[in-house]
Protein backbone atom coordinates (compact mmCIF):
# COMPACT_ATOMS: atom_id res chain seq x y z
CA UNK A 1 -19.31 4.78 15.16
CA UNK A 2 -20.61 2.12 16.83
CA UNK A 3 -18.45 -0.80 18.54
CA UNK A 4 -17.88 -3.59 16.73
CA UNK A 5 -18.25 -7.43 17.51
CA UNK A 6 -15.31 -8.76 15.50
CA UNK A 7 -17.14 -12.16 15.41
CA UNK A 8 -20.07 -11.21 13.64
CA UNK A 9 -18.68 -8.02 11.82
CA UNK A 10 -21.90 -6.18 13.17
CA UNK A 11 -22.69 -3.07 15.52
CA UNK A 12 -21.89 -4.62 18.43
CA UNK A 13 -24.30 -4.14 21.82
CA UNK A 14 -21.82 -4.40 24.73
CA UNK A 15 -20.09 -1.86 26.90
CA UNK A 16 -16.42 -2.81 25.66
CA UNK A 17 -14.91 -1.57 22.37
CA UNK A 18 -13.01 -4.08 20.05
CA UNK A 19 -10.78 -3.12 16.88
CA UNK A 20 -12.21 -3.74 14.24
CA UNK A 21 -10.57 -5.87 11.41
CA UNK A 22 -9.48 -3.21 9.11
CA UNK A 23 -6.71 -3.48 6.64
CA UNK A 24 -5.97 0.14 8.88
CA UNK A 25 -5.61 -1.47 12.23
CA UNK A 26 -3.41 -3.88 10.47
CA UNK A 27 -0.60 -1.71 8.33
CA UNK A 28 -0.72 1.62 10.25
CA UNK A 29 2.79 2.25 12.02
CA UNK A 30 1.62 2.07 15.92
CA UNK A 31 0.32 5.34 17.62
CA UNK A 32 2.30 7.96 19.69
CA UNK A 33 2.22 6.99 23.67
CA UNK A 34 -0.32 9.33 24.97
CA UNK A 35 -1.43 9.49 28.35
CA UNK A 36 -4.61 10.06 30.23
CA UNK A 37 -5.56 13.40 31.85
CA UNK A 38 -5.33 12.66 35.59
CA UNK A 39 -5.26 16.38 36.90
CA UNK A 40 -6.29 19.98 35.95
CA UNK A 41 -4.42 22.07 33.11
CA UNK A 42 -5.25 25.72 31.35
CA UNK A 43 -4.86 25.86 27.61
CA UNK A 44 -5.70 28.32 25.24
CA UNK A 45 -7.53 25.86 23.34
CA UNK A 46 -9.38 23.03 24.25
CA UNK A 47 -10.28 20.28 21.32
CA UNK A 48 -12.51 17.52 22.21
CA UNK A 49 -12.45 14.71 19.82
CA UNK A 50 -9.36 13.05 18.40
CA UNK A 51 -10.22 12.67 14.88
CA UNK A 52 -9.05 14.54 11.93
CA UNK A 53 -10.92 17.90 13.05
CA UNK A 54 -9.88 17.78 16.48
CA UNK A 55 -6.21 16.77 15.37
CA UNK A 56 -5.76 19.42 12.59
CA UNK A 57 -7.50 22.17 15.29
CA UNK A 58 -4.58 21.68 17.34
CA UNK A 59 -2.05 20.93 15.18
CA UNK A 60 -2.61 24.36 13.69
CA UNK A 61 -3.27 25.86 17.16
CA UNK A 62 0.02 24.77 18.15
CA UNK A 63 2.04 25.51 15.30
CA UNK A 64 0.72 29.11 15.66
CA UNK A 65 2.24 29.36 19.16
CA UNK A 66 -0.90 28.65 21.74
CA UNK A 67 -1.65 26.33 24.04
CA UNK A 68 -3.32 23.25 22.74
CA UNK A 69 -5.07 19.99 24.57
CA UNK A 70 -6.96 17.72 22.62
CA UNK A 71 -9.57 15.31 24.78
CA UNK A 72 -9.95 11.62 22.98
CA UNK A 73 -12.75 9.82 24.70
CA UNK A 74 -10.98 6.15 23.29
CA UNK A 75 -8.24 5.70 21.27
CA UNK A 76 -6.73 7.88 18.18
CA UNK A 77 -9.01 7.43 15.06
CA UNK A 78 -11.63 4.90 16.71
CA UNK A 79 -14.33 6.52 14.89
CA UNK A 80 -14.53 7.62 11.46
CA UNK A 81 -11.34 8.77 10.95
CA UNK A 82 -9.66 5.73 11.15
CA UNK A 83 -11.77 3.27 9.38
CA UNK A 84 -13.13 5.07 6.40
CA UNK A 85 -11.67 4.49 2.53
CA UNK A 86 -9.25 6.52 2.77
CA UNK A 87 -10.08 8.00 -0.29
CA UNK A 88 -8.95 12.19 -0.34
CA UNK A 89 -11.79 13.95 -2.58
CA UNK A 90 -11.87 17.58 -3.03
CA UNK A 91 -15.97 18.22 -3.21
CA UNK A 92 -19.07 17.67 -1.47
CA UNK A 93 -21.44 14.42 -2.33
CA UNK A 94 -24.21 16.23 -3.92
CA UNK A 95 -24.13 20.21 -3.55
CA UNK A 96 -21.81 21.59 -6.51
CA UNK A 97 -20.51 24.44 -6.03
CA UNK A 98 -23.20 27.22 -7.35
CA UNK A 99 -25.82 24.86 -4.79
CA UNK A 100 -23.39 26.20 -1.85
CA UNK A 101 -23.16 29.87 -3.23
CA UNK A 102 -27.28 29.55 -3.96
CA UNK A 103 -27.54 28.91 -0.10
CA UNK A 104 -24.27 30.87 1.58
CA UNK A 105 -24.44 33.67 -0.39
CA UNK A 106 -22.06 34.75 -3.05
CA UNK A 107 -19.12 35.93 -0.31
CA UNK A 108 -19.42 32.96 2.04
CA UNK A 109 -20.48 30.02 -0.45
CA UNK A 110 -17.57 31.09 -2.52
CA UNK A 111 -14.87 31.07 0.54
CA UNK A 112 -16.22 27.63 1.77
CA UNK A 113 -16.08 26.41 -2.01
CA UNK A 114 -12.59 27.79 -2.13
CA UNK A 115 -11.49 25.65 0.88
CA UNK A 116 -13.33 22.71 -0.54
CA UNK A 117 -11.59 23.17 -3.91
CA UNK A 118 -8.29 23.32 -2.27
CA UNK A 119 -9.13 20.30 0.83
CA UNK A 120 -6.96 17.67 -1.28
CA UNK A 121 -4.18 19.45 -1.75
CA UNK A 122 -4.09 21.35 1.65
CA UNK A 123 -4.05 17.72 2.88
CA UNK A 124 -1.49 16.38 0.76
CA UNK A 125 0.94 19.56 1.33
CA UNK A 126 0.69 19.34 5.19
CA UNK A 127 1.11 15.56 4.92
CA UNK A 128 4.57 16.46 2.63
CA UNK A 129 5.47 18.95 5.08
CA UNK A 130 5.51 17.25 8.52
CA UNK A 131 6.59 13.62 6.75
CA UNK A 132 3.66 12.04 7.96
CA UNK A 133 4.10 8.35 7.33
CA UNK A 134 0.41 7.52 6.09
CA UNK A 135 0.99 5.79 2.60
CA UNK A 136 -0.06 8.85 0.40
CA UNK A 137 -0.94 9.04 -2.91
CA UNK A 138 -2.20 12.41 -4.53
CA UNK A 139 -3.22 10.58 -7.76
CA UNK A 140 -5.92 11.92 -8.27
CA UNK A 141 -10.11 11.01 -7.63
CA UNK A 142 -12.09 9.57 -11.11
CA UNK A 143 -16.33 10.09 -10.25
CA UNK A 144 -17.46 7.46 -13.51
CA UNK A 145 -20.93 7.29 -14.94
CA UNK A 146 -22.74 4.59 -15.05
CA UNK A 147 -25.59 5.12 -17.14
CA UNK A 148 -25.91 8.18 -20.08
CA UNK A 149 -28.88 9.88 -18.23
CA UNK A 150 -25.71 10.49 -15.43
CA UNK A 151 -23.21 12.19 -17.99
CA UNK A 152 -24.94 15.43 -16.94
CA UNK A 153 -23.91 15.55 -13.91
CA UNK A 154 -20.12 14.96 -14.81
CA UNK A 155 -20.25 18.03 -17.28
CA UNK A 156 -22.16 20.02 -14.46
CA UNK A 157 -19.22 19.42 -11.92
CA UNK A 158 -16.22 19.27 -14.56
CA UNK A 159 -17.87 23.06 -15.39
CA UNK A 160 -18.67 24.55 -12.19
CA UNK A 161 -15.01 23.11 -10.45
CA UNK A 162 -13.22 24.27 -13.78
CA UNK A 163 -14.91 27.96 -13.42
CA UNK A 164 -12.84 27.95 -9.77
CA UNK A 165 -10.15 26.63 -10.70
CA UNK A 166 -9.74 23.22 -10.22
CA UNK A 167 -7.48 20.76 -11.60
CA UNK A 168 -10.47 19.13 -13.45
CA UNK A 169 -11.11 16.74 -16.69
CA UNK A 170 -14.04 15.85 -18.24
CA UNK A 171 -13.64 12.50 -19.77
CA UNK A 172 -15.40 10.37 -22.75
CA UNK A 173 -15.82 6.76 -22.39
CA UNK A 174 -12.56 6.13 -23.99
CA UNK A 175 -10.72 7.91 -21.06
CA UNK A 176 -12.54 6.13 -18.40
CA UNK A 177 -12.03 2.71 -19.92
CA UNK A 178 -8.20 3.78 -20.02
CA UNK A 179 -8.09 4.96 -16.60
CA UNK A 180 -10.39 2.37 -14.86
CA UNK A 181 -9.54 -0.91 -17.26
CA UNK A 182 -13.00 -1.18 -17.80
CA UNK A 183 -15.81 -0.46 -20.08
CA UNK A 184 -18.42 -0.23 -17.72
CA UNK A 185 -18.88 3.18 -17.66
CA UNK A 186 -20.21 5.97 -19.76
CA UNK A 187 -17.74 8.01 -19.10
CA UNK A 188 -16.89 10.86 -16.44
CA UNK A 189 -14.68 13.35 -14.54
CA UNK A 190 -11.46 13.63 -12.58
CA UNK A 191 -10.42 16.17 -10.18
CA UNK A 192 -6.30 15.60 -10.27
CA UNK A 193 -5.85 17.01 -6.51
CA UNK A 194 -7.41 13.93 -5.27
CA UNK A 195 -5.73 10.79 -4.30
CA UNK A 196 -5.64 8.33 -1.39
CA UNK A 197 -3.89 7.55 2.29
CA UNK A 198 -4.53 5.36 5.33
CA UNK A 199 -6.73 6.58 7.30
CA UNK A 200 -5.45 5.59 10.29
CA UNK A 201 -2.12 6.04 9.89
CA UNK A 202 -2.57 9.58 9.20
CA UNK A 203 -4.62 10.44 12.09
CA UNK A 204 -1.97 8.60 14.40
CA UNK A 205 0.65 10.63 12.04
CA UNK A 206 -1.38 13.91 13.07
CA UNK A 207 -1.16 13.32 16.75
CA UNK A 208 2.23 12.72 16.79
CA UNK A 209 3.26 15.87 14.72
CA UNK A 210 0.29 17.99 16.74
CA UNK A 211 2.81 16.86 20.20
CA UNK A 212 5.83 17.74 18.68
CA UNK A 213 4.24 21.23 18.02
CA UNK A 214 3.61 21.78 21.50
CA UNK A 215 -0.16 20.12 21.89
CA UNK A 216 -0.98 18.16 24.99
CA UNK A 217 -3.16 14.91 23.59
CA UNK A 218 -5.06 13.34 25.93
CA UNK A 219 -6.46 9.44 25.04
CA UNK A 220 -9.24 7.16 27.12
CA UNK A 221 -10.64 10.95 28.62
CA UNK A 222 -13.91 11.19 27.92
CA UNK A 223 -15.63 14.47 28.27
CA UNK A 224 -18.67 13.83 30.79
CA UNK A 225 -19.53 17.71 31.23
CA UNK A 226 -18.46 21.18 29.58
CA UNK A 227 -19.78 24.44 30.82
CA UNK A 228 -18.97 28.11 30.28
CA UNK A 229 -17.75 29.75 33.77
CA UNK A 230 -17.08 33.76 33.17
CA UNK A 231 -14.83 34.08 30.57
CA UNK A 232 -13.16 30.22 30.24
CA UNK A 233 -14.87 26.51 29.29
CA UNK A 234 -14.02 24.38 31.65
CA UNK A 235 -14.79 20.47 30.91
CA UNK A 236 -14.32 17.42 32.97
CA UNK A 237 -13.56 13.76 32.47
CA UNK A 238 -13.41 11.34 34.83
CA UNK A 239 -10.00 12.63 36.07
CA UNK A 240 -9.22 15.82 35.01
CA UNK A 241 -10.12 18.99 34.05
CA UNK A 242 -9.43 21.27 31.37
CA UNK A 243 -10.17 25.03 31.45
CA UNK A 244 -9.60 26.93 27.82
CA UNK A 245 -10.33 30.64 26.39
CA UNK A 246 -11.37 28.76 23.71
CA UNK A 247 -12.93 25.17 22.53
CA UNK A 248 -13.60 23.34 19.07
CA UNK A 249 -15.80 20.21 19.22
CA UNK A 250 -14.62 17.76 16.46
CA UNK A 251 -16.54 14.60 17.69
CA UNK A 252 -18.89 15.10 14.36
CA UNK A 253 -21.78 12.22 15.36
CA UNK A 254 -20.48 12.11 18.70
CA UNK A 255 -21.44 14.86 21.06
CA UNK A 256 -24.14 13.36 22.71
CA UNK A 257 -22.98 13.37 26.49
CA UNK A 258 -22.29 17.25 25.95
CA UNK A 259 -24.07 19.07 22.66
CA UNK A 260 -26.55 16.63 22.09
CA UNK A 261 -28.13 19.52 19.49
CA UNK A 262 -25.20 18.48 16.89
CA UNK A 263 -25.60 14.72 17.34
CA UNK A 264 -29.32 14.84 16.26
CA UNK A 265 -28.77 17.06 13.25
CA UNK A 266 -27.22 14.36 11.50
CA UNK A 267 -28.18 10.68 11.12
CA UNK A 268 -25.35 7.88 11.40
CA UNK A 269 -25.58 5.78 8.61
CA UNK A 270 -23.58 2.29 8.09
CA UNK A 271 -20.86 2.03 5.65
CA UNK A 272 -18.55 -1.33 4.71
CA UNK A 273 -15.21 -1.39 3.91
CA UNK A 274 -12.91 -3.96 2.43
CA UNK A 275 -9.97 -5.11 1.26
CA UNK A 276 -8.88 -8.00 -1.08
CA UNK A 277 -5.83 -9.81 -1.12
CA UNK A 278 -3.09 -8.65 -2.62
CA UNK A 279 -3.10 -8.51 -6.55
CA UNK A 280 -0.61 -9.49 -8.69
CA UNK A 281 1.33 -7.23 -10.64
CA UNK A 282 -0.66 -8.43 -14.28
CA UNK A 283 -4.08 -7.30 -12.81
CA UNK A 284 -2.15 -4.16 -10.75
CA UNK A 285 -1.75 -3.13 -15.02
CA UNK A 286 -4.70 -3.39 -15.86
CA UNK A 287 -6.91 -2.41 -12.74
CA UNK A 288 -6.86 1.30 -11.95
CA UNK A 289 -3.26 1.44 -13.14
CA UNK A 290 -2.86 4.98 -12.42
CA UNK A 291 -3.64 4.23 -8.56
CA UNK A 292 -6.48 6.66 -8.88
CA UNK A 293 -9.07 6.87 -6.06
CA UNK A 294 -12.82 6.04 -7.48
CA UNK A 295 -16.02 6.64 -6.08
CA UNK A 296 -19.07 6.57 -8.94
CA UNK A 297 -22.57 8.19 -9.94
CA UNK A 298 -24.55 4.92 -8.55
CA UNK A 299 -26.83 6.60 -4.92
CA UNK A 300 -25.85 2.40 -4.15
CA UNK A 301 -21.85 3.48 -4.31
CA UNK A 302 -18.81 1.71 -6.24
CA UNK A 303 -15.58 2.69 -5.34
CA UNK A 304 -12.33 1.39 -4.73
CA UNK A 305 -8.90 2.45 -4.65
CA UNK A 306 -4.87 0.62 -4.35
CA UNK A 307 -2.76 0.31 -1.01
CA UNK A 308 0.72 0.37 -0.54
CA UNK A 309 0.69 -3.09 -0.15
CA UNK A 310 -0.84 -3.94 -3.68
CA UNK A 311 -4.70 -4.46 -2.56
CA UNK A 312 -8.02 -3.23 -3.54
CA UNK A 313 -10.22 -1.55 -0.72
CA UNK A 314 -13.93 -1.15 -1.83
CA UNK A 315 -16.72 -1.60 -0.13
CA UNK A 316 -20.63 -1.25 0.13
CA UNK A 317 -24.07 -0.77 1.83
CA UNK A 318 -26.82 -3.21 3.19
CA UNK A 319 -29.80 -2.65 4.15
CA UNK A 320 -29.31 -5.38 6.95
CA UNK A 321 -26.00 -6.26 8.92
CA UNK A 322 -26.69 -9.37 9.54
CA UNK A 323 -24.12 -11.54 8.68
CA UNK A 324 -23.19 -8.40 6.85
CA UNK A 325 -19.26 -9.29 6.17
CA UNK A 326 -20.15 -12.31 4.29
CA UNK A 327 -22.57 -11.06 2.07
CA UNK A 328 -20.56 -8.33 1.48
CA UNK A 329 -17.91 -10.40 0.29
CA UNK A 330 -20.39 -12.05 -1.91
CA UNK A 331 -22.11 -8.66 -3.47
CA UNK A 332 -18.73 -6.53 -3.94
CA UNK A 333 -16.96 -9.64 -5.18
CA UNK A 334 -19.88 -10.23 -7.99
CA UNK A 335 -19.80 -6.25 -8.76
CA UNK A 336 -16.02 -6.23 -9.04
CA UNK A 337 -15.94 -9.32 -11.33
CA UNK A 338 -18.79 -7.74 -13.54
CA UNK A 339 -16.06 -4.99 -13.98
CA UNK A 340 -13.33 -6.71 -14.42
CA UNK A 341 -12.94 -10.50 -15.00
CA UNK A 342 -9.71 -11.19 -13.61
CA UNK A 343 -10.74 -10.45 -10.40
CA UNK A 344 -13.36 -13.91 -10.42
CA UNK A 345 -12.89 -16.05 -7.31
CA UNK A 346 -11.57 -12.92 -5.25
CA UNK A 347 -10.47 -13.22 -1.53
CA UNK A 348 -11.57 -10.16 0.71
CA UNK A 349 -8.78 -10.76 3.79
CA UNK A 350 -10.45 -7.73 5.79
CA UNK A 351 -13.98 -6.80 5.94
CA UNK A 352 -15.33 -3.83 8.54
CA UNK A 353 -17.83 -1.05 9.24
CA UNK A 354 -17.99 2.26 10.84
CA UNK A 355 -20.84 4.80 10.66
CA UNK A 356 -20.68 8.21 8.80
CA UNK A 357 -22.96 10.97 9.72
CA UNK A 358 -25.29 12.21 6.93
CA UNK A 359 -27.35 15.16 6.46
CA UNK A 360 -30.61 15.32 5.15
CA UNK A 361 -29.18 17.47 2.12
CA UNK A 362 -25.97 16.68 1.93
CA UNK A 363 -24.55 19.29 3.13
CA UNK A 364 -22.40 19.71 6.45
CA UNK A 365 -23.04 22.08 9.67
CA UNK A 366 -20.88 24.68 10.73
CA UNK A 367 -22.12 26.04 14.28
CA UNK A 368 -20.37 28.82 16.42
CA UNK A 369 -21.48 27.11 19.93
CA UNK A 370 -21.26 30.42 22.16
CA UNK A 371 -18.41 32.41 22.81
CA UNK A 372 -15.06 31.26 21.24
CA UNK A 373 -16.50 28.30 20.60
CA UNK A 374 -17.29 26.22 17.28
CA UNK A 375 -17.94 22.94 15.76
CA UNK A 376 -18.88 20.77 12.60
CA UNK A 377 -20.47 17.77 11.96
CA UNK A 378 -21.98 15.94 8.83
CA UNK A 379 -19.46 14.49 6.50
CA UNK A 380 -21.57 12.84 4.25
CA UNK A 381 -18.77 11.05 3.24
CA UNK A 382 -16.33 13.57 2.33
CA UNK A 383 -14.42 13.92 6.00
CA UNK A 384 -10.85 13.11 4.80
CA UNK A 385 -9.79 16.03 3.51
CA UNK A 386 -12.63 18.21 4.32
CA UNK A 387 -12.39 17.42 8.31
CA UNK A 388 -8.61 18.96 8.19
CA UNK A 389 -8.90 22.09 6.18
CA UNK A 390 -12.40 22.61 8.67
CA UNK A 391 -10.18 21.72 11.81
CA UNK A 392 -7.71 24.73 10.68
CA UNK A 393 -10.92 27.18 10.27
CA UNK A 394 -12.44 26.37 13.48
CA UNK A 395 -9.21 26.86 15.40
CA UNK A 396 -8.55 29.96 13.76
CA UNK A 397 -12.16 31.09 14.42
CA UNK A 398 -12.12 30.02 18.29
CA UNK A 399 -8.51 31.74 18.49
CA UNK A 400 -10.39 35.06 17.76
CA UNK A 401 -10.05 35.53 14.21
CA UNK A 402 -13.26 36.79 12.72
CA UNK A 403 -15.21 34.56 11.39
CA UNK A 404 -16.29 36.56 8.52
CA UNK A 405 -12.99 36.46 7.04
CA UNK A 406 -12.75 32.08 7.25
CA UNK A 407 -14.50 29.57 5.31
CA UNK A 408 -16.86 28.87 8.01
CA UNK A 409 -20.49 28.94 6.82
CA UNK A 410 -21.93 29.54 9.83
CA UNK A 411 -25.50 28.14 10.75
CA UNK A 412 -27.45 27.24 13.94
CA UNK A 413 -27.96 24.58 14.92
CA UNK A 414 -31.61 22.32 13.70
CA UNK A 415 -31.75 19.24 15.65
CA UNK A 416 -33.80 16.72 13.29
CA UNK A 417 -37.67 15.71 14.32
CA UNK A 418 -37.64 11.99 15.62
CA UNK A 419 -33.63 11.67 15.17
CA UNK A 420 -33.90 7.71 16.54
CA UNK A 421 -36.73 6.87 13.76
CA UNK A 422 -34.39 8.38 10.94
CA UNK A 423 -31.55 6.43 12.02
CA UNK A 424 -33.42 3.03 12.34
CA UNK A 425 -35.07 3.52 8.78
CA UNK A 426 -31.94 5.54 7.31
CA UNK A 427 -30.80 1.76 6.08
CA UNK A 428 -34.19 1.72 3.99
CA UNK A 429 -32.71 4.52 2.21
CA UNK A 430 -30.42 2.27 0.21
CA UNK A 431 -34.07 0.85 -1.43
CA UNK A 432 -34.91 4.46 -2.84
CA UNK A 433 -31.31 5.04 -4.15
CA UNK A 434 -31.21 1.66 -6.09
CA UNK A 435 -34.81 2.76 -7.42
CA UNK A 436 -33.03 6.10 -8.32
CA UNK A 437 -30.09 4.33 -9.79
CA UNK A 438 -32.41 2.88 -11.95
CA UNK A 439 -34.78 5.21 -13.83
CA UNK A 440 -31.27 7.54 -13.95
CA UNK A 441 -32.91 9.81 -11.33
């Protein structure tokens, strides 16, 4: 992600990062005091990144008895891990699961499915078993359709999920009205394993639990070089240096100073969050009163989901930021009130942005970098859980499991053609899935 001018709510172009004005920044209990690497250390494993990938890498490293040291270039959760919805959904945005199996294989596809199927509640029980203080809800993630040419693709999924194994529903329009408090929609599917946290707070809650295992943490120590010498990677920051048998890179969109290869494969895209006032408890009844999280069929997304402290966060997409937070306020206060009329005249107290990387199909990159040595990156939306059942994998995989046996569906690397064209016209994007939303494509 991008920094962000707080006074104009936009990608800001200066040197200097400010927080952003998320409900996040605001509610999360305060992160662990970490220090800065100011000297050389040896470690078994050596994360860079510390996001949910990074975090989980060496959580699980650590809890598995090696040495683990995680490299944050800023703070804990400045990038997409702490300012996204929040929302905890067990599947990909558009490949179901026979697409992965179609392109894995039948052995592979079917692991990485697996692992997909169970992201929510590997996320939940990890959360449950270290008492990580991150407002979590495992209620359960509703995908509503809006228009009947879309009820196809809730059967598809409800089928395909159900086959595996998950904790799915198909649902009429009479069980989406109930659940939503709507009648907006045509109807849909739930996966039950789903359900909602703060962001933030959990990747702060991570940290603090990946210390007490016996991880070293490192924040404001940016990686400026990595390089393989004989049989270790050795990496330096402005201060330090770290030399592992092994490494996992969980920066996602952000490994341009050192694999620039996995920053071009995806394109950063801009996504808005927000979050209302709080409701009272008459519309808490009749809104989403089963606290699940939503996301819906429209390419132009609806979603929303509750917070601890009684408030809807939603959000959207524009296909210019300027003045972005107000209009957003504007658009997502109209669509909301559409839904549901109580909600007219709605205060948004926190509006921000963040980017998300995106692949061209959807579908995320799993890389083995060289020896000992792997990575991810496109989350196309679905990082939350999916980032910290991958960060287990890749640890496992770097630690010298084989892996053959992991849900790791390995691929090289395929930086895109003119990478800084796609992600100026990426925005324009929004134009064809409107179009799309449309004629029910």
């Amino acid at each position: 992600m991008k920094a962000i001018d707080n006074r104009s709510g936009v990608p800001g172009t200066g040197g200097i990062w400010q927080r952003p004005d998320s409900l996040w920044e605001a509610t999360a209990p305060p992160p662990p005091d970490l220090p800065v690497l100011k000297d050389s250390v040896e470690a078994d494993l050596l994360v860079i990144g510390g996001g949910f990938t990074g975090l989980s890498a060496a959580l699980h490293a650590a809890e598995s008895g090696k040495r683990a040291v995680v490299l944050e270039a800023s703070e804990i959760g400045r990038g997409a891990s702490g300012r996204n919805n929040g929302q905890v959904i067990p599947t990909l945005t558009r490949p179901d699961p026979e697409d992965l199996v179609a392109r894995f294989g039948p052995e592979r596809g079917e692991r990485f499915v697996a692992l997909i199927r169970d992201s929510a509640e590997t996320l939940f029980a990890l959360i449950r078993r270290l008492g990580i203080d991150c407002a979590a809800e495992q209620t359960g993630w509703v995908q509503p359709v809006h228009s009947p040419g879309r009820i196809a693709i809730a059967e598809r999924r409800a089928a395909q999920w159900g086959r595996r194994g998950a904790p799915v529903e198909l649902l009429d329009r009479a069980a989406v009205s109930a659940l939503l408090g709507t009648d907006a929609y045509h109807g849909g599917w739930m996966n039950r394993s789903g359900g909602h946290i703060n962001p933030l707070a959990l990747a702060r809650g991570l940290a603090g639990k990946a210390v007490e295992a016996g991880a070293s943490v490192f924040v404001n120590s940016p990686v400026l070089s990595v390089e393989r010498r004989g049989d270790r990677w050795v990496a330096r920051t402005p201060d330090g240096t770290v030399t592992a048998h092994a490494l996992v890179l969980g920066t996602n969109g952000y490994a341009a100073a050192v694999f620039p290869e996995i920053r071009t494969e995806v394109v950063p895209v801009l996504s808005w969050q927000m979050a209302t006032q709080p409701l009272d408890e008459a519309q808490r009844r009749s809104i989403l009163p089963g606290r699940q999280a939503m996301s819906d069929t429209h390419g132009d997304l609806r979603f929303m989901r509750w917070t601890a402290d009684h408030r809807l966060v939603s959000g959207g997409a524009l296909l210019f930021p300027i003045d972005g937070a107000d209009r957003l306020r504007r658009i997502v206060g109209l669509r909301l009130a559409s839904m549901f009329p109580t909600l007219r005249g709605l205060r948004f107290d926190h509006v921000w942005n963040g980017r998300i990387a995106m692949t061209t199909d959807y579908t995320p990159r799993v890389h083995q970098l060289g020896p000992n040595a792997f990575t991810w990156a496109g989350c196309n939306g679905r990082g939350v859980a999916l980032s910290v059942s991958l960060g287990r994998e890749l640890a496992c995989a770097a630690l010298g499991r084989d892996p053959a046996e992991l849900a790791l569906p390995l691929t090289e690397p395929r930086p895109l053609p003119f990478n800084d064209l796609l992600q100026r016209i990426g925005p324009f994007k929004l134009l064809q899935y409107r179009w799309n939303d449309i004629q029910e494509i």
